[in-house]
Protein backbone atom coordinates (compact mmCIF):
# COMPACT_ATOMS: atom_id res chain seq x y z
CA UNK A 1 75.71 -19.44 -53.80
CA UNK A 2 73.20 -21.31 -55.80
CA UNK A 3 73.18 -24.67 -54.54
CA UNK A 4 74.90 -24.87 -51.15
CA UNK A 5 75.34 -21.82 -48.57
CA UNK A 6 78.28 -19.25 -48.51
CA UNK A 7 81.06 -20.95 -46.45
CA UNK A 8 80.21 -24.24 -47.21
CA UNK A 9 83.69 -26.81 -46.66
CA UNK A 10 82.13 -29.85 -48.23
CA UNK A 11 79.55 -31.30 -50.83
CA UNK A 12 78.26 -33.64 -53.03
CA UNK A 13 78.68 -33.39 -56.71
CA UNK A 14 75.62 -35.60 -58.15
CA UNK A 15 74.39 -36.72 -61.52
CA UNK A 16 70.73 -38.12 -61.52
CA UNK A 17 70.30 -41.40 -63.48
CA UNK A 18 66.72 -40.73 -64.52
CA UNK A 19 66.92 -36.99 -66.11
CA UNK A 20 70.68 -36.35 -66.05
CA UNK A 21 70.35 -33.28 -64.11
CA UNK A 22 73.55 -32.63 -62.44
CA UNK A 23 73.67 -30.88 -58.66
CA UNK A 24 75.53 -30.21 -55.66
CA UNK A 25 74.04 -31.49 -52.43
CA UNK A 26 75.42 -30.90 -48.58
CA UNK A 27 75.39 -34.88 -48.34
CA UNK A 28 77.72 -36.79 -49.39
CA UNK A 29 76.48 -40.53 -49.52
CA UNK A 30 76.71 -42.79 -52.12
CA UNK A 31 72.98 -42.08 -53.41
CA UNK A 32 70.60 -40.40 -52.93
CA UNK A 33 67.01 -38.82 -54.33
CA UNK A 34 67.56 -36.49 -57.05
CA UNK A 35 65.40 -32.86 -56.34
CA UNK A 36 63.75 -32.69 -59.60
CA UNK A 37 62.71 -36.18 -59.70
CA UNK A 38 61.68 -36.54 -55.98
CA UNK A 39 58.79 -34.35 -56.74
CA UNK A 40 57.36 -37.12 -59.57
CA UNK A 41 58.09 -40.38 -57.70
CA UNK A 42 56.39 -43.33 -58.69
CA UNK A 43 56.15 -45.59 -55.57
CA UNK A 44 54.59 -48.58 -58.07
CA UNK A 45 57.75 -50.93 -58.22
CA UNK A 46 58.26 -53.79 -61.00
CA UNK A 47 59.33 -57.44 -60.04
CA UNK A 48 63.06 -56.54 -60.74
CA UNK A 49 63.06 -52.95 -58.89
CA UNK A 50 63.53 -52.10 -54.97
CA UNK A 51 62.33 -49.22 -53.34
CA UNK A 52 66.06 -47.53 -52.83
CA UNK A 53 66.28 -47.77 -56.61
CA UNK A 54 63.05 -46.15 -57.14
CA UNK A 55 63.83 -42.72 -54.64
CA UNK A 56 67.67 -43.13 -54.50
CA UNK A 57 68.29 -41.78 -58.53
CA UNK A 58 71.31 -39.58 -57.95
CA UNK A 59 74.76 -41.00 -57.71
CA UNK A 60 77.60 -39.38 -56.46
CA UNK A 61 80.82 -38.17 -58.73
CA UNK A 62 82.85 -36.56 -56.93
CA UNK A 63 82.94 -35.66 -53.10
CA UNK A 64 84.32 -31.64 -53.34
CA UNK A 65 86.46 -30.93 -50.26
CA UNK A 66 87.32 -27.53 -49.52
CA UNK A 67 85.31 -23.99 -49.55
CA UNK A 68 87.46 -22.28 -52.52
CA UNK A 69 86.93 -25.67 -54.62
CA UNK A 70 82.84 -25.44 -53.49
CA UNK A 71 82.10 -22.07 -54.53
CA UNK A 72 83.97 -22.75 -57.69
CA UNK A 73 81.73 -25.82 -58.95
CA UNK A 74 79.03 -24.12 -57.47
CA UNK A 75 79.19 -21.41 -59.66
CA UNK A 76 80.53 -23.47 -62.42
CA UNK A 77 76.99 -25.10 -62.80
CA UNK A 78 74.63 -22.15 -61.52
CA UNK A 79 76.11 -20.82 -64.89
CA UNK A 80 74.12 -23.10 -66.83
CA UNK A 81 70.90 -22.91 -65.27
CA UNK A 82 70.93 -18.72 -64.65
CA UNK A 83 72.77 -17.96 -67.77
CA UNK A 84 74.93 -15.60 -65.12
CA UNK A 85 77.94 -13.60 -65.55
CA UNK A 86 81.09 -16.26 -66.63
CA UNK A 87 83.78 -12.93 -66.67
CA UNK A 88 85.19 -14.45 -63.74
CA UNK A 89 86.54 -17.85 -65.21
C-alpha cells in the first residue's frame, strides 16, 4: 500500500491545516505534524502561537478501523498522487 503497510487494522485519516494535504498515518491522536510540512518548520513562534501549534498541523478526520476499510482509503488517495489504475472502484 502507499501510505500504511499491507495488513494494516487501523489508521489515521489526516488533513494538514497549513497545505491541505490529506494522508493516512499509523497514529491515531488528535494531532499531529503533517510529513510535508515537518520538513519546512519554522521554530520562530509569534506572541499568540505555541509550539504544539507550530509542529502539530495535521488534524485528524476520521479514525479508519478495520483492514478491508484501510486498504480501501489507502488506495482511494494513492490514486491522486500516482495517477494509478482506478478499474477497481
Amino acid at each position: 500500500m502507499y501510505y500504511v503497510p499491507d495488513g494494516t487494522k487501523e489508521c489515521g485519516y489526516y488533513e494538514c491545516k497549513k497545505c491541505g494535504n490529506r494522508f493516512l498515518s499509523l497514529q491515531t491522536m488528535k494531532r499531529i505534524p503533517c510529513p510535508d510540512c515537518e520538513q519546512e518548520i519554522d521554530y520562530e513562534i509569534g506572541p499568540d502561537e505555541s509550539l504544539e501549534d507550530v509542529l502539530d498541523t495535521a488534524e485528524l478526520l476520521q479514525k479508519i478501523e478495520g483492514t478491508e476499510e484501510v486498504a480501501k482509503m489507502d488506495a482511494l488517495l494513492s490514486l491522486a498522487i500516482t495517477g494509478g489504475d482506478c478499474n477497481w472502484i
